[in-house]
N, C-alpha and C. Protein backbone atom coordinates (compact mmCIF):
# COMPACT_ATOMS: atom_id res chain seq x y z
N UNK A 1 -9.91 -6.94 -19.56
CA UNK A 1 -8.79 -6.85 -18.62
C UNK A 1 -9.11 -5.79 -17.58
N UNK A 2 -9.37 -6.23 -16.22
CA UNK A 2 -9.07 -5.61 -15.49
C UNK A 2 -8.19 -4.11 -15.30
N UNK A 3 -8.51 -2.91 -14.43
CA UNK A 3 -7.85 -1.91 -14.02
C UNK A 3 -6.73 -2.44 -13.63
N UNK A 4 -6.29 -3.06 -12.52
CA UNK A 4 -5.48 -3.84 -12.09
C UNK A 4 -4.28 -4.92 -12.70
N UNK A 5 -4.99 -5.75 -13.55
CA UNK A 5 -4.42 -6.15 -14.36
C UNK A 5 -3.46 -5.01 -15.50
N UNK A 6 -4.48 -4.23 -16.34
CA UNK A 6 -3.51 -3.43 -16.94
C UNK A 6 -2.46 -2.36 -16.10
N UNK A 7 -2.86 -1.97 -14.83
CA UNK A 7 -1.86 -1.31 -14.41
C UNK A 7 -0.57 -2.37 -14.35
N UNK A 8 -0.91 -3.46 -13.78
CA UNK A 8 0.23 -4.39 -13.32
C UNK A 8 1.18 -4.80 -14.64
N UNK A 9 0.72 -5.00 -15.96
CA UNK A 9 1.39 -5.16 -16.89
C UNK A 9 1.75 -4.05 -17.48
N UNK A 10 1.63 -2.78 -16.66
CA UNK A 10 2.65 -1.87 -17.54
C UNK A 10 4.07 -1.57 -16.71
N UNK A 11 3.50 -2.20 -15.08
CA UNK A 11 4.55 -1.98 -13.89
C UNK A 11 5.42 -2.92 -14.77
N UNK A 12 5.47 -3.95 -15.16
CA UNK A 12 6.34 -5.66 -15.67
C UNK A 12 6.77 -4.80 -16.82
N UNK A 13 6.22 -3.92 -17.78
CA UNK A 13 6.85 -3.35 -19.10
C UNK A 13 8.14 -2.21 -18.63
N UNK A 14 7.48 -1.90 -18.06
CA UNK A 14 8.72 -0.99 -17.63
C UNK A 14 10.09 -1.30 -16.60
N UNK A 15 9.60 -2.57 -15.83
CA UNK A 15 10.39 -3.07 -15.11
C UNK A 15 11.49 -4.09 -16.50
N UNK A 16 10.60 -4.41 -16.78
CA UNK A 16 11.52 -5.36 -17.76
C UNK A 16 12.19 -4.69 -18.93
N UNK A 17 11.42 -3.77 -19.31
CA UNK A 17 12.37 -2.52 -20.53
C UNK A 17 13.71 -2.23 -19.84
N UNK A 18 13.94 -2.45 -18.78
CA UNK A 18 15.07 -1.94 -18.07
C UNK A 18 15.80 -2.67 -17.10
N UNK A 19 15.69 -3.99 -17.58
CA UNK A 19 16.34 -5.32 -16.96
C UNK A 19 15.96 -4.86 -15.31
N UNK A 20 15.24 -5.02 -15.16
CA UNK A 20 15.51 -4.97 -13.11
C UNK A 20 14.50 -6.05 -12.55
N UNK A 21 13.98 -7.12 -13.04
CA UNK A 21 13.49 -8.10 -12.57
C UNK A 21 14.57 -8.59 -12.13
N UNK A 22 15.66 -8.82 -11.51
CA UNK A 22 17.24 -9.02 -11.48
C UNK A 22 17.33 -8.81 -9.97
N UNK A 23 16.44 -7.58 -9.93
CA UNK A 23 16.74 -6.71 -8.31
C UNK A 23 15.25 -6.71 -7.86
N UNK A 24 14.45 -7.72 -8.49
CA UNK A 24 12.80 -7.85 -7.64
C UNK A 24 12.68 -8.77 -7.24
N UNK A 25 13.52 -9.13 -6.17
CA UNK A 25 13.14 -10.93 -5.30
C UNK A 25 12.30 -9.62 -4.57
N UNK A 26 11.48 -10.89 -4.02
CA UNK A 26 10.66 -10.53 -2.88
C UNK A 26 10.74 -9.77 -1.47
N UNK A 27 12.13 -9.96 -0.92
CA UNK A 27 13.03 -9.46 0.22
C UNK A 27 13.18 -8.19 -0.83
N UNK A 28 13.41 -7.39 -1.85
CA UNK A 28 14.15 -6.66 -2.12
C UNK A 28 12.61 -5.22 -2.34
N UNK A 29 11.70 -6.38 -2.85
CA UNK A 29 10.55 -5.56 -3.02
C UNK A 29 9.58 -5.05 -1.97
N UNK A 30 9.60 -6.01 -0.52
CA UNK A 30 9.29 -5.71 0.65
C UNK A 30 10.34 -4.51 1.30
N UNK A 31 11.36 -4.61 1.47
CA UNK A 31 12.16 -3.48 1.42
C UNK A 31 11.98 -2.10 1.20
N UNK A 32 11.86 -2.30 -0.22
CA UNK A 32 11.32 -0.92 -1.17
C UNK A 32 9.91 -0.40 -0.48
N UNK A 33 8.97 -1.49 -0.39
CA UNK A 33 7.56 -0.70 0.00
C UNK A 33 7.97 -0.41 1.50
N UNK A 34 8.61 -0.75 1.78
CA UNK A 34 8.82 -0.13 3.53
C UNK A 34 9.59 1.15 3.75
N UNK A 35 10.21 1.40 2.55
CA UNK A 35 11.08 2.76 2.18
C UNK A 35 10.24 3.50 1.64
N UNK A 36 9.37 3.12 0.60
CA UNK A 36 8.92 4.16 0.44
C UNK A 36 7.53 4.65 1.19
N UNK A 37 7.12 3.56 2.07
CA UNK A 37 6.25 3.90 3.10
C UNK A 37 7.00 5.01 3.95
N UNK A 38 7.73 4.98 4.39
CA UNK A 38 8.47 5.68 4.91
C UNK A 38 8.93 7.23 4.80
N UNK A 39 9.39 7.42 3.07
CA UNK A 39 8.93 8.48 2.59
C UNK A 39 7.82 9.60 2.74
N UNK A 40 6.89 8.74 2.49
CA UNK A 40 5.36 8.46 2.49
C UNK A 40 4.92 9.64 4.12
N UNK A 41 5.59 8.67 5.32
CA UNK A 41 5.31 9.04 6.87
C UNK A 41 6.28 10.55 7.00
N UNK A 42 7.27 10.76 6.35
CA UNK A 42 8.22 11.43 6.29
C UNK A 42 6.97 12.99 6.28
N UNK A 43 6.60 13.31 5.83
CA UNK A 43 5.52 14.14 4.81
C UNK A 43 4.62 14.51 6.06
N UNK A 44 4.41 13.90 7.24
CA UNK A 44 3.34 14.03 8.67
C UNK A 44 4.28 14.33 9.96
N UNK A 45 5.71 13.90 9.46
CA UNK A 45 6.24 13.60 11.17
C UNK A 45 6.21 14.75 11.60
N UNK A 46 6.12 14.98 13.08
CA UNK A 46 6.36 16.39 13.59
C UNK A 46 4.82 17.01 13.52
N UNK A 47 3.86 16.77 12.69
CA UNK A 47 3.15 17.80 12.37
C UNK A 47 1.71 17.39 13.41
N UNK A 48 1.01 18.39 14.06
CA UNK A 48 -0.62 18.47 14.48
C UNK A 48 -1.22 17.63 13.62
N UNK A 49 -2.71 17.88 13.87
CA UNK A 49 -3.69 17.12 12.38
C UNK A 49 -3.99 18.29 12.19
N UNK A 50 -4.11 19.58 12.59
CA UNK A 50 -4.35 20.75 11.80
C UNK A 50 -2.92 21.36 10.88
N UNK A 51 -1.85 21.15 11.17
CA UNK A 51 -0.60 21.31 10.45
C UNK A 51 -0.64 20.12 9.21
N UNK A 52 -1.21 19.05 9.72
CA UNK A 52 -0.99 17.69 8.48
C UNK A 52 -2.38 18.23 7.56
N UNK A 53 -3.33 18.74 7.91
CA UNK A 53 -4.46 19.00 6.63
C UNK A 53 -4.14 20.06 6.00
N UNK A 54 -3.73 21.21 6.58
CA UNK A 54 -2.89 22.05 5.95
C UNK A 54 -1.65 21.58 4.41
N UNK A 55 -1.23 21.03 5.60
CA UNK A 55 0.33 20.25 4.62
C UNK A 55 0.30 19.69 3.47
N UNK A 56 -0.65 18.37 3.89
CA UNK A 56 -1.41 17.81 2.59
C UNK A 56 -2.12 18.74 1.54
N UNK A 57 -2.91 19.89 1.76
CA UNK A 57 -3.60 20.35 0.55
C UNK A 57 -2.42 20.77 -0.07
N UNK A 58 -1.14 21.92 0.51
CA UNK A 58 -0.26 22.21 -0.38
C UNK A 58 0.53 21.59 -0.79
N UNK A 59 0.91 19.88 -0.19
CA UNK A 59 2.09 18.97 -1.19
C UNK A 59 1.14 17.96 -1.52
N UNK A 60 0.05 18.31 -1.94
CA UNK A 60 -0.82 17.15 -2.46
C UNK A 60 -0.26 16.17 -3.77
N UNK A 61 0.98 16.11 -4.69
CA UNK A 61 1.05 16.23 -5.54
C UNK A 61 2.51 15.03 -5.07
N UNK A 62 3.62 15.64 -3.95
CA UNK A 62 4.33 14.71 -3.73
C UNK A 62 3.50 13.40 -2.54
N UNK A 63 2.75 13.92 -1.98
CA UNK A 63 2.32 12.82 -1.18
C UNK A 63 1.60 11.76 -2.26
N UNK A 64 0.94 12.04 -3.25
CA UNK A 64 0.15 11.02 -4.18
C UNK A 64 1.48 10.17 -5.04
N UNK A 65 2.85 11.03 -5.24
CA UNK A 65 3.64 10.11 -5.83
C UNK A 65 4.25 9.33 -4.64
N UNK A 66 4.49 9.53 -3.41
CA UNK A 66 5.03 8.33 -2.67
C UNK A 66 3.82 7.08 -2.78
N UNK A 67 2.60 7.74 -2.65
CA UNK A 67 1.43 6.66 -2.63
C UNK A 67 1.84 5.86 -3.82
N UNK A 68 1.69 6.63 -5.30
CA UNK A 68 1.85 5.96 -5.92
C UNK A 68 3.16 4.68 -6.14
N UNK A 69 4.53 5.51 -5.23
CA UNK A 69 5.28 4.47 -5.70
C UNK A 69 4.99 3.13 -4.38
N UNK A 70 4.44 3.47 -3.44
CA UNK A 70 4.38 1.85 -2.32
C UNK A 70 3.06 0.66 -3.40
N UNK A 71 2.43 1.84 -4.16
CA UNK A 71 1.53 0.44 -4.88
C UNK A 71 2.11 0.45 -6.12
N UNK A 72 2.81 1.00 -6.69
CA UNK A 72 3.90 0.25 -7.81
C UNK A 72 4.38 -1.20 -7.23
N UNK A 73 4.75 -0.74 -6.19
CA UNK A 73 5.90 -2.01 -5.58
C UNK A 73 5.03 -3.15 -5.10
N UNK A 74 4.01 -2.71 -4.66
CA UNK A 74 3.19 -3.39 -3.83
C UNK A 74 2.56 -4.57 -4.49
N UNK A 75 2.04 -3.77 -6.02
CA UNK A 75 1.29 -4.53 -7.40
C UNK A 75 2.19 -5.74 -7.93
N UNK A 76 3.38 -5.03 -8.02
CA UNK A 76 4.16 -5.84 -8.67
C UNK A 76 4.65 -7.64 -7.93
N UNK A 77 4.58 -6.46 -6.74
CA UNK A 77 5.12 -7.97 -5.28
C UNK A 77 4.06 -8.95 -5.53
N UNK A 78 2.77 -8.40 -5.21
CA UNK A 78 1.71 -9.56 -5.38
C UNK A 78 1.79 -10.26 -6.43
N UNK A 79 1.81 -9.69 -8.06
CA UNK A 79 2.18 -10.32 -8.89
C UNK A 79 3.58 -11.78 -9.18
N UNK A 80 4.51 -10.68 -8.34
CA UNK A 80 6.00 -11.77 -8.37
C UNK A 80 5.49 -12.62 -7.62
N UNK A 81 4.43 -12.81 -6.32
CA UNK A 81 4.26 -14.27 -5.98
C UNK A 81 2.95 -14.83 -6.32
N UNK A 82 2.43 -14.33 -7.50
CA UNK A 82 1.04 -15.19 -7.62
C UNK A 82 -0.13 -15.42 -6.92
N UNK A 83 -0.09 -13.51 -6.56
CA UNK A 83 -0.90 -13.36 -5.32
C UNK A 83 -2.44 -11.95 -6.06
N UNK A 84 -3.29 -12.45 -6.13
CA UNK A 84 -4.18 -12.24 -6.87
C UNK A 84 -4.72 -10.81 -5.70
N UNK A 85 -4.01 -9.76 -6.00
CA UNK A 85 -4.22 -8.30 -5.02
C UNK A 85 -6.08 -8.14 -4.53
N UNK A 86 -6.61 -8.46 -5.64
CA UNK A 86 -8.07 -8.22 -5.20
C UNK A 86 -8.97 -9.23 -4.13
N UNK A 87 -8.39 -10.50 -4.80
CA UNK A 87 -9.11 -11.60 -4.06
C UNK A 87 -8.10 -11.44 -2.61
N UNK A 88 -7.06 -11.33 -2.35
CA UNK A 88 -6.34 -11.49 -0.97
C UNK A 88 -7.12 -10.27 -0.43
N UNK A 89 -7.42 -8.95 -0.70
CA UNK A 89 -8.20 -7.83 -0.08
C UNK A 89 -9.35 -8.41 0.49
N UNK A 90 -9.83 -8.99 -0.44
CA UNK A 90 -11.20 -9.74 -0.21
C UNK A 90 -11.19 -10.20 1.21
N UNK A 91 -10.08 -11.61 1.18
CA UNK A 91 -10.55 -12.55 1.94
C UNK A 91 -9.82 -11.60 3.66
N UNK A 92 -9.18 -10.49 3.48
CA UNK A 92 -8.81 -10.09 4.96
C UNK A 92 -9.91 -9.36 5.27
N UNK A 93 -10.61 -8.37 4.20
CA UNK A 93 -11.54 -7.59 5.12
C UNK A 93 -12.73 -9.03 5.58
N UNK A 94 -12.67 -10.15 4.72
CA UNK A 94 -13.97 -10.90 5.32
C UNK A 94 -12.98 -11.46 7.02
N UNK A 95 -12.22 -11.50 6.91
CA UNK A 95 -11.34 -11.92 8.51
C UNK A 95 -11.60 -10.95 9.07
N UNK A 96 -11.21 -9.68 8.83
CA UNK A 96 -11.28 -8.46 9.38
C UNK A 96 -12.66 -8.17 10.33
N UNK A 97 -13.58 -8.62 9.73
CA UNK A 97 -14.98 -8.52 9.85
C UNK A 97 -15.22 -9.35 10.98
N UNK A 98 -14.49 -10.52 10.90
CA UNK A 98 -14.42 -11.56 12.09
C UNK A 98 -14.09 -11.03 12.91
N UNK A 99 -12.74 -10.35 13.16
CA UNK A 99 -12.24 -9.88 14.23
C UNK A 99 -12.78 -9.30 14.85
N UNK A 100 -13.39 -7.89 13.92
CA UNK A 100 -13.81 -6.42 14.61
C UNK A 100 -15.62 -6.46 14.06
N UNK A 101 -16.11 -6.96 15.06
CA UNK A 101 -17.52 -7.42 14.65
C UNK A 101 -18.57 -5.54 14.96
N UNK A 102 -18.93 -5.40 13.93
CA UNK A 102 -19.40 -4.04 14.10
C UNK A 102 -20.11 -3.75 15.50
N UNK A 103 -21.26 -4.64 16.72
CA UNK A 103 -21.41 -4.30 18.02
C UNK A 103 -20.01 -4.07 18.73
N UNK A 104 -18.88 -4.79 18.69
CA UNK A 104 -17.74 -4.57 19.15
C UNK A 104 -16.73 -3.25 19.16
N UNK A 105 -16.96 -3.23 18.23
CA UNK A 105 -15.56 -2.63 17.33
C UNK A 105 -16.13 -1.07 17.05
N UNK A 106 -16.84 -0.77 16.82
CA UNK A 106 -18.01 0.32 16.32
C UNK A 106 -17.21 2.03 16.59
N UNK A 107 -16.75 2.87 16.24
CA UNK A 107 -15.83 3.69 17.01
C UNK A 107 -14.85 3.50 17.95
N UNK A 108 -14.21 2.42 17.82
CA UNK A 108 -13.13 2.37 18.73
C UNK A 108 -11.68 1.70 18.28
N UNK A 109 -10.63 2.31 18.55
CA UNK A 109 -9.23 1.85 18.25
C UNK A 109 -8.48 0.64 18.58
N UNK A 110 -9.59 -0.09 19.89
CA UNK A 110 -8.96 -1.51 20.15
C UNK A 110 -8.84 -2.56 19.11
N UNK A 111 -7.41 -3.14 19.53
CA UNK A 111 -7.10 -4.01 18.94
C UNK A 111 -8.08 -5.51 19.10
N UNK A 112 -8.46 -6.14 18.44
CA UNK A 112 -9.48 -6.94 17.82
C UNK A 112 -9.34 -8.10 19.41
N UNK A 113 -8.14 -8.20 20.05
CA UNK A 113 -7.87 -9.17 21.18
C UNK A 113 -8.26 -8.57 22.27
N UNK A 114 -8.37 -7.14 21.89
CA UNK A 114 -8.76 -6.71 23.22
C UNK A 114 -10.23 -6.22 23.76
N UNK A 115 -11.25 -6.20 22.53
CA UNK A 115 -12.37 -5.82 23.04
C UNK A 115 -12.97 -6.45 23.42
């Protein structure tokens, strides 16, 4: 069994030890990862990149639990639709690759339509 796999069946043990598959439609779980993305951004706003490397070494500890909770939600979502997290990674960075063809793309922030 997979890393992945066992993380994902302990997300379903604990979700289900505590009846809340009830409150995990899909709309409810996209939601959540956008909140707690959010959280997540909460932790940078306002700040330099010399204030945010700062920031990060001393709340290193809450920034890894917002991380952790957008891929709680995230694991689980893929799971609630039968969405195989590794192979879908797969097949965008191989699109990805399409898009942003390394002579193209190579150090630069343009969007894939525009270079």
């Amino acid at each position: 069994m997979s890393e992945i796999s066992q993380i994902t069946e302990k997300i379903k043990k604990f979700r289900d030890e505590r009846d809340w598959m009830q409150f995990h439609d899909p709309k409810n779980m996209a939601v959540s990862i956008i909140l707690e993305a959010s959280e997540l951004l909460e932790h940078f706003q306002w700040k330099t990149t010399e204030e945010v490397e700062k920031y990060a070494r001393q709340n290193h500890a809450e920034i890894k639990d917002e991380i952790a909770d957008i891929a709680l939600y995230l694991f689980e979502l893929a799971d609630n639709l039968g969405i195989n997290l590794i192979d879908a990674m797969d097949q965008k960075l191989k699109k990805n690759e399409i898009k942003y063809p390394v002579e193209k793309a190579k150090g630069k922030h343009t969007k894939y339509n525009k270079l």
